[in-house]
PDB file of N, CA and C in Angstrom:
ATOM      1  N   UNK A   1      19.797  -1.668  -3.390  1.00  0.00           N
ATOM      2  CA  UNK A   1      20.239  -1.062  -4.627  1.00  0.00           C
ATOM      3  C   UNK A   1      19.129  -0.183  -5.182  1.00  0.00           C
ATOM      4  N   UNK A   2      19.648   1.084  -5.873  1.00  0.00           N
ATOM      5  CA  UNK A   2      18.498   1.922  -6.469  1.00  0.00           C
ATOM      6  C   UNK A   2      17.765   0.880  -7.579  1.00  0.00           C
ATOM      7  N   UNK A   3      16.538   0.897  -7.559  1.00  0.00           N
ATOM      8  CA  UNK A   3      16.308   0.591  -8.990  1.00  0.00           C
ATOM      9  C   UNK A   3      15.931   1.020  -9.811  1.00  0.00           C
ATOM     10  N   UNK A   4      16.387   1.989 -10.070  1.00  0.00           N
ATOM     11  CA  UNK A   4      16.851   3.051 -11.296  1.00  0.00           C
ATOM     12  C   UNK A   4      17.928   3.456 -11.971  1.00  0.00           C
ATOM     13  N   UNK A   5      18.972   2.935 -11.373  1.00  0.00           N
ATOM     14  CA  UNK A   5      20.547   2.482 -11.734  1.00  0.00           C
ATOM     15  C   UNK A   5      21.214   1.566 -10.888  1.00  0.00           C
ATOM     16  N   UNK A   6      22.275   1.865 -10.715  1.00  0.00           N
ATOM     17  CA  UNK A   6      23.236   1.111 -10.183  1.00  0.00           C
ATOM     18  C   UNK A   6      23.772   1.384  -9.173  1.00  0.00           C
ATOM     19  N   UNK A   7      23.311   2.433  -8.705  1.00  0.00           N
ATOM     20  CA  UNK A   7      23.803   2.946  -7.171  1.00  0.00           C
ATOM     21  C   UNK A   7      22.949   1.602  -6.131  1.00  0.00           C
ATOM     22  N   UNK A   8      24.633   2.011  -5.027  1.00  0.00           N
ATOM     23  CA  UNK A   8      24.144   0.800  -4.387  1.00  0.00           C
ATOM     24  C   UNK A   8      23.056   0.811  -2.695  1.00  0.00           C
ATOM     25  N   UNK A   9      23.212   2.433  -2.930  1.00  0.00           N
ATOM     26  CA  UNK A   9      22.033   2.481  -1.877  1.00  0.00           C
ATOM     27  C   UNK A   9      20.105   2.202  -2.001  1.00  0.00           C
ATOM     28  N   UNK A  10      19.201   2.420  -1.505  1.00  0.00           N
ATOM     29  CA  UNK A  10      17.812   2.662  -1.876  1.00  0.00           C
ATOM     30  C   UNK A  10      17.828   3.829  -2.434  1.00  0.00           C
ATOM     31  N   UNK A  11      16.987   3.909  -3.732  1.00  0.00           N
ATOM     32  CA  UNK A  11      16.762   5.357  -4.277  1.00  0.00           C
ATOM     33  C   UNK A  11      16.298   6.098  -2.779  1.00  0.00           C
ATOM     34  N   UNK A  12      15.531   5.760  -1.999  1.00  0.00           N
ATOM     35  CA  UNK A  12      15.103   6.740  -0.924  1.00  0.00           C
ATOM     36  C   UNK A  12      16.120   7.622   0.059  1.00  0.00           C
ATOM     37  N   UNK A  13      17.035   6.991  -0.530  1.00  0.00           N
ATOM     38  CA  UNK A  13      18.720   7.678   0.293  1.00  0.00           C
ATOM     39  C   UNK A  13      20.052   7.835  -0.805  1.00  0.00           C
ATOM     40  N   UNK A  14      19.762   7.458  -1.912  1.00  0.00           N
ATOM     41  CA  UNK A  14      20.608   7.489  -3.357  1.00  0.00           C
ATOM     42  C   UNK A  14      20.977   9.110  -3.506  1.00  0.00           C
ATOM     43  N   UNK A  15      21.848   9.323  -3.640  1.00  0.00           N
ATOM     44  CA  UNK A  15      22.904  10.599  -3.261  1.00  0.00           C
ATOM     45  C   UNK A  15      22.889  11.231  -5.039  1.00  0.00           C
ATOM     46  N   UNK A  16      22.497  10.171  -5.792  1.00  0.00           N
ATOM     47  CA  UNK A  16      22.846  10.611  -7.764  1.00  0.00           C
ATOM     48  C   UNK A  16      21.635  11.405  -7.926  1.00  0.00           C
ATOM     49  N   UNK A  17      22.020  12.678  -8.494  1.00  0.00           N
ATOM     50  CA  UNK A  17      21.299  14.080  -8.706  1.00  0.00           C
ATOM     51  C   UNK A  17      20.032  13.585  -9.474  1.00  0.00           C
ATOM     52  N   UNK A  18      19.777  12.895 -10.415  1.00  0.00           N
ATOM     53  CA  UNK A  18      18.622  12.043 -11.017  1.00  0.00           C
ATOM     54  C   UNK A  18      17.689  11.521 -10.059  1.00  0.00           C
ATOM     55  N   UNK A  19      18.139  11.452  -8.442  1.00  0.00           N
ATOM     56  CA  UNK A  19      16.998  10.535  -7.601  1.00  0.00           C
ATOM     57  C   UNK A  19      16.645  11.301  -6.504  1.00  0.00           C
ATOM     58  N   UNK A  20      17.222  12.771  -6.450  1.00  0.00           N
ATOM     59  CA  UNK A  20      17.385  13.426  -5.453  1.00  0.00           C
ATOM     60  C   UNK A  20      15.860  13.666  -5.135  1.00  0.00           C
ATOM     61  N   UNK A  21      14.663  13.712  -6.079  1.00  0.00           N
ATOM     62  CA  UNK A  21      13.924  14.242  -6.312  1.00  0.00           C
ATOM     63  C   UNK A  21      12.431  13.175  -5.590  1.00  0.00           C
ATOM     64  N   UNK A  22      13.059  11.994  -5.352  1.00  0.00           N
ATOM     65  CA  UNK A  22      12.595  11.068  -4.938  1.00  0.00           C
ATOM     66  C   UNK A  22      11.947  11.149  -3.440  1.00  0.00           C
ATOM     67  N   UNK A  23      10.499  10.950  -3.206  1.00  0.00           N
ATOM     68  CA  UNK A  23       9.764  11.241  -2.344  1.00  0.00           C
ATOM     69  C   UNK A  23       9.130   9.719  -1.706  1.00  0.00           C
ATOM     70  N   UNK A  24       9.113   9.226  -0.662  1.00  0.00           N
ATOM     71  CA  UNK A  24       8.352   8.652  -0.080  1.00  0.00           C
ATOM     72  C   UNK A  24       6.622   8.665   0.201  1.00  0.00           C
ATOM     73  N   UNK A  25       5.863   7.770  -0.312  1.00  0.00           N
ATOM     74  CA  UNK A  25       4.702   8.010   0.128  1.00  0.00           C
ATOM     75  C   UNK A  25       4.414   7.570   1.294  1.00  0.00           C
ATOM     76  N   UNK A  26       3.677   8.050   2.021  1.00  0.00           N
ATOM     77  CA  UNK A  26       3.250   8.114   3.375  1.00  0.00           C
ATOM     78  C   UNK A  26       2.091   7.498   3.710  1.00  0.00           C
ATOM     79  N   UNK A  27       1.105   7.124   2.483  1.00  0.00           N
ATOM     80  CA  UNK A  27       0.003   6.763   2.407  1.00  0.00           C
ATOM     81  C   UNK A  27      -0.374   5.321   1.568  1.00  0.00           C
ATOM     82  N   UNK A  28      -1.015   4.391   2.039  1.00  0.00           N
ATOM     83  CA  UNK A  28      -1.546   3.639   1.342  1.00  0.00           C
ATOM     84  C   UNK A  28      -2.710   3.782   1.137  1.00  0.00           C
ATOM     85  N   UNK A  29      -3.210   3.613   0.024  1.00  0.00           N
ATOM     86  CA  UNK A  29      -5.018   3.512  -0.529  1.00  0.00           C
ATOM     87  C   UNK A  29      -5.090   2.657  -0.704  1.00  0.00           C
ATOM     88  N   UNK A  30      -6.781   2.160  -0.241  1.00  0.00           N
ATOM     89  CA  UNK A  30      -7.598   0.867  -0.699  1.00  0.00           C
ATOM     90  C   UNK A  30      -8.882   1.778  -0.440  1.00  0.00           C
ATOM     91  N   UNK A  31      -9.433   0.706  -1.337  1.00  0.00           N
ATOM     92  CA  UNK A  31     -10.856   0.954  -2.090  1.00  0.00           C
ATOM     93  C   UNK A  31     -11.508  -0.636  -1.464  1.00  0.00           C
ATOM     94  N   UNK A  32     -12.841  -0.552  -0.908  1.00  0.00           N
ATOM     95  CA  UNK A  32     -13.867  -1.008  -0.530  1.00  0.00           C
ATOM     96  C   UNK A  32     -14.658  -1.068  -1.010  1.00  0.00           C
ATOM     97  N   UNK A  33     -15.400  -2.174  -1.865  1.00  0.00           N
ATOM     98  CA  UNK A  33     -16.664  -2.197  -2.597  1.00  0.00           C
ATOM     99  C   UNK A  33     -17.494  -3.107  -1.601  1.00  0.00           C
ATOM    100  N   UNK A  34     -18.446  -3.194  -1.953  1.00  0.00           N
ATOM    101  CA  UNK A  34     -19.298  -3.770  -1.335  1.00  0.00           C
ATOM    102  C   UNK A  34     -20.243  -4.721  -2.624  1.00  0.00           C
ATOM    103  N   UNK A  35     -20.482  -6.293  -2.528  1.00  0.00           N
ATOM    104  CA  UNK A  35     -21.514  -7.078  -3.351  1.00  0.00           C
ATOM    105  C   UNK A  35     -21.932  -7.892  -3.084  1.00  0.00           C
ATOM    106  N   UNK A  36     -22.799  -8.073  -3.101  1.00  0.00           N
ATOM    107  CA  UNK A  36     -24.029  -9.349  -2.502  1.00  0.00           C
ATOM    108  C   UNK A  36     -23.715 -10.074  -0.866  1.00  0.00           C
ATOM    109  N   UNK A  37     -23.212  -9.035  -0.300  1.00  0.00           N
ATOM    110  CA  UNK A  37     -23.037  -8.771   1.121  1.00  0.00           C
ATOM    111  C   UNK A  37     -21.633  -9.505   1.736  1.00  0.00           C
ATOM    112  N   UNK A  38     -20.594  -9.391   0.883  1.00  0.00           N
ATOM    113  CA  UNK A  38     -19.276  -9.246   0.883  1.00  0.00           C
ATOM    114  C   UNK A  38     -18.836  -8.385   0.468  1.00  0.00           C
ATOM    115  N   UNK A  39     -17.625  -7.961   1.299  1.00  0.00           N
ATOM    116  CA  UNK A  39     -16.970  -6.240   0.830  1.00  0.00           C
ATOM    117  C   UNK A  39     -15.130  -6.945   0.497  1.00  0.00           C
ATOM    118  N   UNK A  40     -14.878  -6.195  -0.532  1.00  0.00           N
ATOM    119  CA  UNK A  40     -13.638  -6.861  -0.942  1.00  0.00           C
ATOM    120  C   UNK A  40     -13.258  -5.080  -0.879  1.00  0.00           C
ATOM    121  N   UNK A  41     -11.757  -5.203  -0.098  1.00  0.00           N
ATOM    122  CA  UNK A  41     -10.776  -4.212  -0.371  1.00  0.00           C
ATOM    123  C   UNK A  41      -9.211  -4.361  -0.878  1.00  0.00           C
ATOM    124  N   UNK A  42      -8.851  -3.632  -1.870  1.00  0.00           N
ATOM    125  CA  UNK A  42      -8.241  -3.597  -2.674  1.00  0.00           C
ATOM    126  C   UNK A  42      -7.063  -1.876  -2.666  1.00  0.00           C
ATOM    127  N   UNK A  43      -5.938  -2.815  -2.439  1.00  0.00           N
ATOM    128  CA  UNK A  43      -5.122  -1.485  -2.185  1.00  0.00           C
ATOM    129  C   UNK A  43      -4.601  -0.700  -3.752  1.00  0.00           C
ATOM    130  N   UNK A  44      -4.065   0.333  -3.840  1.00  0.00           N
ATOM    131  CA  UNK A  44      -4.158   0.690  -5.075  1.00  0.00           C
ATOM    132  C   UNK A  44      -2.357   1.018  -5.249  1.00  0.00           C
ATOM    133  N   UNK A  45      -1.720   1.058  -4.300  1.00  0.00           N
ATOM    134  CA  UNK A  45       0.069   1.188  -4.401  1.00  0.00           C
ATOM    135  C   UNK A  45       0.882  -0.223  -4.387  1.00  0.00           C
ATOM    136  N   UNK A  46       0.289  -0.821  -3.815  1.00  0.00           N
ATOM    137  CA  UNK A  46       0.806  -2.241  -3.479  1.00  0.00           C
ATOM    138  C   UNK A  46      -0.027  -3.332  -3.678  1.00  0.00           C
ATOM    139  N   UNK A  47       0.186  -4.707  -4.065  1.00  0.00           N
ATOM    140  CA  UNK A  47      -0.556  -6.083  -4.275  1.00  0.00           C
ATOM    141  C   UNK A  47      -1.101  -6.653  -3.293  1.00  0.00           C
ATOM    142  N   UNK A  48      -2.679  -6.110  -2.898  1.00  0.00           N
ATOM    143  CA  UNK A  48      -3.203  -6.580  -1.740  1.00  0.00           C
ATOM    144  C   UNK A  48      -4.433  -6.249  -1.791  1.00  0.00           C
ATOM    145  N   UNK A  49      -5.460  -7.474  -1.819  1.00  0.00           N
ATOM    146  CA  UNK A  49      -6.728  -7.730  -2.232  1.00  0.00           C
ATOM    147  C   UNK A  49      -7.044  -8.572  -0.905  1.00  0.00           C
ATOM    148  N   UNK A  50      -8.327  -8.107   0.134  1.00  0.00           N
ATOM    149  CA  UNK A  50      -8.726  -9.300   0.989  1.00  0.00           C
ATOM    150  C   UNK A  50     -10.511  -9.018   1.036  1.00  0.00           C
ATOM    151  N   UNK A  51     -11.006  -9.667   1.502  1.00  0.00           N
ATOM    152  CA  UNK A  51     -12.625  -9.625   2.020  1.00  0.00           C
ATOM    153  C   UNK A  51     -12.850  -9.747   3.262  1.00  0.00           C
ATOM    154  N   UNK A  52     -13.964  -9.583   3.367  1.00  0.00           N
ATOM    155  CA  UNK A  52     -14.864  -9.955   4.692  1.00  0.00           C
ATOM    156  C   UNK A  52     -15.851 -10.220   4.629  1.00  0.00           C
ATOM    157  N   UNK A  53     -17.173 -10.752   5.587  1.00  0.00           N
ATOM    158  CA  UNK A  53     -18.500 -10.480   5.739  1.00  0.00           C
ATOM    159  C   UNK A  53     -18.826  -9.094   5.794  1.00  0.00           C
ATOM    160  N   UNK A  54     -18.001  -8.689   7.002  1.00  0.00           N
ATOM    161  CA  UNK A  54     -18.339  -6.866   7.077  1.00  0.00           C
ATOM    162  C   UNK A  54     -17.587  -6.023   7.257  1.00  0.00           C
ATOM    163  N   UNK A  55     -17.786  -4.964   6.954  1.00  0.00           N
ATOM    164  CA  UNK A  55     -16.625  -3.592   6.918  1.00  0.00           C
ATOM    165  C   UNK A  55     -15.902  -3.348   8.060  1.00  0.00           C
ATOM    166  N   UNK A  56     -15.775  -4.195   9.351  1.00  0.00           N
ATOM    167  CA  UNK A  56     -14.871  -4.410  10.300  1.00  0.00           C
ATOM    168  C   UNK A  56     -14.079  -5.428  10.202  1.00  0.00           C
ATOM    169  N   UNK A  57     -14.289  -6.458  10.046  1.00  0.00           N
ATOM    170  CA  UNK A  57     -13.800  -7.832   9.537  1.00  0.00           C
ATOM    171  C   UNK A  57     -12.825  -7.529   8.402  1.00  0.00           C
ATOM    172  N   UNK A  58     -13.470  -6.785   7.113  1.00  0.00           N
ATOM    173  CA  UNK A  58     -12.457  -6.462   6.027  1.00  0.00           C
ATOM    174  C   UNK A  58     -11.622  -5.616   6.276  1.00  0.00           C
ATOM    175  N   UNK A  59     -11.710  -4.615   6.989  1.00  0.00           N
ATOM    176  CA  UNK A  59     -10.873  -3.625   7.678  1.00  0.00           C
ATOM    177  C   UNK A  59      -9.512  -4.178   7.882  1.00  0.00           C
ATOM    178  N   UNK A  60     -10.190  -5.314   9.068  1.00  0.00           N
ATOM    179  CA  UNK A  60      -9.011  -5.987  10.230  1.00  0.00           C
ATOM    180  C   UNK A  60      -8.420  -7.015   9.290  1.00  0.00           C
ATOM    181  N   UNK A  61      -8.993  -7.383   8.161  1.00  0.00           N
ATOM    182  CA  UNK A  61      -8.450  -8.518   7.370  1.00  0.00           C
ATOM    183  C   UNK A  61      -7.393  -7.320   6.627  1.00  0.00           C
ATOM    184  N   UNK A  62      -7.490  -6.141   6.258  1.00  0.00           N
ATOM    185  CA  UNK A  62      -6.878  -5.854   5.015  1.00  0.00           C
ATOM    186  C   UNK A  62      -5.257  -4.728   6.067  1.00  0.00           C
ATOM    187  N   UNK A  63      -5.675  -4.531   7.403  1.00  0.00           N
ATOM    188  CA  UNK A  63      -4.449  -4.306   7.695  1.00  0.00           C
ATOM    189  C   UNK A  63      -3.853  -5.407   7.746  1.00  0.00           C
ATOM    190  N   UNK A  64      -4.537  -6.731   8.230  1.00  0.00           N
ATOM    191  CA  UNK A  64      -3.321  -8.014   8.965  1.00  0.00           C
ATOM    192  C   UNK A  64      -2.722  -8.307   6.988  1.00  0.00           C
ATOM    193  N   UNK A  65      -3.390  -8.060   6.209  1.00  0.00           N
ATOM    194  CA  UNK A  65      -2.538  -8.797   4.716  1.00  0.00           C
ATOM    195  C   UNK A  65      -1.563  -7.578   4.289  1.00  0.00           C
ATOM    196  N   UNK A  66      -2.036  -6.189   4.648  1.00  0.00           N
ATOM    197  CA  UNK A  66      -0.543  -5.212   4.328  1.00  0.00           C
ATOM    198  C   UNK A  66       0.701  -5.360   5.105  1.00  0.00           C
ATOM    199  N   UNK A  67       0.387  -5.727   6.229  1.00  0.00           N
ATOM    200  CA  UNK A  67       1.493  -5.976   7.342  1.00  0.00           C
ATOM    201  C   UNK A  67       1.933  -7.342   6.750  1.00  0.00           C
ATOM    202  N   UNK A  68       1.438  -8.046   6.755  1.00  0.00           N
ATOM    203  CA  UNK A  68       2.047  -9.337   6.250  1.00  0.00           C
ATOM    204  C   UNK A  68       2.932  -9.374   4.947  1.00  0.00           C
ATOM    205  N   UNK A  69       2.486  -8.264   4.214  1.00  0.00           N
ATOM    206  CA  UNK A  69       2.897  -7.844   3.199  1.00  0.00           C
ATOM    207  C   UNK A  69       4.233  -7.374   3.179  1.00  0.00           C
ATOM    208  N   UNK A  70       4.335  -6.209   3.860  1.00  0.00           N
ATOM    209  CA  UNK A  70       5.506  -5.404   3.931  1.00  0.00           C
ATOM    210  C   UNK A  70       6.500  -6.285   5.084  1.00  0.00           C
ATOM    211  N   UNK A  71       6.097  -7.070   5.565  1.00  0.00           N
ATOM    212  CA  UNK A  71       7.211  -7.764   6.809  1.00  0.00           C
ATOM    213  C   UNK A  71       8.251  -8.302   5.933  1.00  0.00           C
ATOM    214  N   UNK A  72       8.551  -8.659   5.011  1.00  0.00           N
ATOM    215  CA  UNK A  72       9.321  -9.689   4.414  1.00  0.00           C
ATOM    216  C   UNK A  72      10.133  -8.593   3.422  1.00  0.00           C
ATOM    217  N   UNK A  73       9.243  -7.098   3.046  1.00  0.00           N
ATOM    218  CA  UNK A  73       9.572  -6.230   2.098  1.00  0.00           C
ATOM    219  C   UNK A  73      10.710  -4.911   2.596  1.00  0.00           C
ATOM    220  N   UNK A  74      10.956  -4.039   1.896  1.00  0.00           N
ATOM    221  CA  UNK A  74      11.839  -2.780   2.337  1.00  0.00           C
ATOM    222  C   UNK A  74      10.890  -2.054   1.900  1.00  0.00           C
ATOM    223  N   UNK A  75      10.276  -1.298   2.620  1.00  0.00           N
ATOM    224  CA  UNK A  75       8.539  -0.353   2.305  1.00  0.00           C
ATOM    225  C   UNK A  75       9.350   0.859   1.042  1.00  0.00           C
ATOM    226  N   UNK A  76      11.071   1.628   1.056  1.00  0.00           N
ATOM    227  CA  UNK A  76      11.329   2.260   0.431  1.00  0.00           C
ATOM    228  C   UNK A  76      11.260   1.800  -0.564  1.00  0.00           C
ATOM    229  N   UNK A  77      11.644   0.512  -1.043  1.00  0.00           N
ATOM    230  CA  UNK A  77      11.902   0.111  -2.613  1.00  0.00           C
ATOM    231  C   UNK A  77      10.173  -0.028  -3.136  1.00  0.00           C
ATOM    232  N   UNK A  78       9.883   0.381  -2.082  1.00  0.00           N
ATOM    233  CA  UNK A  78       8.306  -0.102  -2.984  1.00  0.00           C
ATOM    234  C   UNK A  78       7.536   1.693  -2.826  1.00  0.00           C
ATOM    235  N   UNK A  79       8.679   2.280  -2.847  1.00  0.00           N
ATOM    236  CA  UNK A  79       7.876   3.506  -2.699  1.00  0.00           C
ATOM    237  C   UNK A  79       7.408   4.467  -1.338  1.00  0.00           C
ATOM    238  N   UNK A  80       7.373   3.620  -0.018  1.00  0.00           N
ATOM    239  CA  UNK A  80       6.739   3.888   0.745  1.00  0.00           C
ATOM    240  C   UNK A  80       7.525   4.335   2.277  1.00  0.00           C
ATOM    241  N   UNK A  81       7.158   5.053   3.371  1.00  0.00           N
ATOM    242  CA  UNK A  81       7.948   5.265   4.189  1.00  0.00           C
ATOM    243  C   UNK A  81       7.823   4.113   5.229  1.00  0.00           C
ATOM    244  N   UNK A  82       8.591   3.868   5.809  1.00  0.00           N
ATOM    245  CA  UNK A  82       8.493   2.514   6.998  1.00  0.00           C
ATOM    246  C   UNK A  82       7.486   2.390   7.613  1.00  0.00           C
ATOM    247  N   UNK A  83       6.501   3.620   8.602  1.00  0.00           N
ATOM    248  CA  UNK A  83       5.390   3.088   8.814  1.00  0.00           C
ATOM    249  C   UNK A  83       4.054   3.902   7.966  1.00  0.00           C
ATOM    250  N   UNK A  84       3.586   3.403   6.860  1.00  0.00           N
ATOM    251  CA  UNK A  84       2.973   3.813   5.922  1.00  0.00           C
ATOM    252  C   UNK A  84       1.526   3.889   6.882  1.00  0.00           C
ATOM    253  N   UNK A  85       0.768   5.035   6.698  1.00  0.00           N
ATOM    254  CA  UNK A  85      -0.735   4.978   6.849  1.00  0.00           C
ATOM    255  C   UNK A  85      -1.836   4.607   6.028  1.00  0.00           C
ATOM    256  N   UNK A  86      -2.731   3.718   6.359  1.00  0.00           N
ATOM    257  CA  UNK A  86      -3.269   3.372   5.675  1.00  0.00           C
ATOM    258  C   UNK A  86      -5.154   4.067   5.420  1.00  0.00           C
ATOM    259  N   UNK A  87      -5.571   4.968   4.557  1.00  0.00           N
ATOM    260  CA  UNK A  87      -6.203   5.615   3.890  1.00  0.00           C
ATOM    261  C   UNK A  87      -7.571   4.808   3.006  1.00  0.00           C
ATOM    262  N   UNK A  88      -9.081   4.798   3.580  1.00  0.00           N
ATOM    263  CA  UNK A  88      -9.680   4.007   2.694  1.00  0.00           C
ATOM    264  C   UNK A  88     -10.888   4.365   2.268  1.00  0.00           C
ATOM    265  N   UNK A  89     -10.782   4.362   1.382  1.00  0.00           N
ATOM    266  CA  UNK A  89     -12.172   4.614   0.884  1.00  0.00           C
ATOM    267  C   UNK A  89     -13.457   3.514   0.392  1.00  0.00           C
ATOM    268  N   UNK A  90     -14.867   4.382   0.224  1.00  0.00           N
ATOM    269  CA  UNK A  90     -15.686   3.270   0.409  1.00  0.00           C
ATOM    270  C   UNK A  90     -16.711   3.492  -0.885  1.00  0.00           C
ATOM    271  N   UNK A  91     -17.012   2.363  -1.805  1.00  0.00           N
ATOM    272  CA  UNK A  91     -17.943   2.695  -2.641  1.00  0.00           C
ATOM    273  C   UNK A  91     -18.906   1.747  -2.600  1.00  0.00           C
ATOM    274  N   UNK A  92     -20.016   2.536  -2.871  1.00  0.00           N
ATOM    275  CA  UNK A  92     -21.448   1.857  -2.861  1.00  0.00           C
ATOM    276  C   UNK A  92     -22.278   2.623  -4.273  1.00  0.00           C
ATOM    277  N   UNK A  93     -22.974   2.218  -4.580  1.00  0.00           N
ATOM    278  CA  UNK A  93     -24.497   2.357  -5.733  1.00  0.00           C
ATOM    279  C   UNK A  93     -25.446   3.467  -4.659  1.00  0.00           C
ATOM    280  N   UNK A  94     -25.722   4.521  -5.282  1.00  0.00           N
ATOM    281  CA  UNK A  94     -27.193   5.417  -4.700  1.00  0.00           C
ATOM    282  C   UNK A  94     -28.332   4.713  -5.007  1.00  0.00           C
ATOM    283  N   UNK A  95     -28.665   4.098  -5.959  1.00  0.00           N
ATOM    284  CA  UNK A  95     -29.777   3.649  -5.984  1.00  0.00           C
ATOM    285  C   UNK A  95     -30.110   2.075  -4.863  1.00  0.00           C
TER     286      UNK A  95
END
């Protein structure tokens, strides 16, 4: 069902001139911090927070919790196209 009315398709295929306008994102973002030598990444479209020891580990941790994520989900109702790419960025302190 749209959830934006009452049409009974996904807004991502909803035919009512109000949703026509409706775009799929293609991309997921997460953000990578790094503190006291754990890196926590944090997606910014969807509810998904994991860690690691290191920026491979959190990597591999934070695709296996989006996939786990979206298996149970319809990626359109949440905005997203079926196989979403995932996009990450990394922050650290200069000093």
């Amino acid at each position: 069902m749209c959830a934006d009315c009452t049409a009974s398709a996904p807004s991502s295929v909803c035919r009512i001139p109000c949703h026509a306008d409706t775009v799929l994102r293609p991309t997921i973002h997460a953000v990578v911090s790094e503190s006291e030598g754990v890196h926590v990444a944090e997606c910014l479209e969807v509810a998904v927070v994991t860690q690691g020891q290191s920026l491979d580990e959190t990597l591999s941790n934070l695709r296996r919790a989006i996939g786990l994520f979206l298996a149970d989900e319809d990626p359109a109702e949440l905005g997203l196209v079926t196989n979403p790419r995932l996009a990450v960025s990394f922050e650290t302190t200069v000093s």
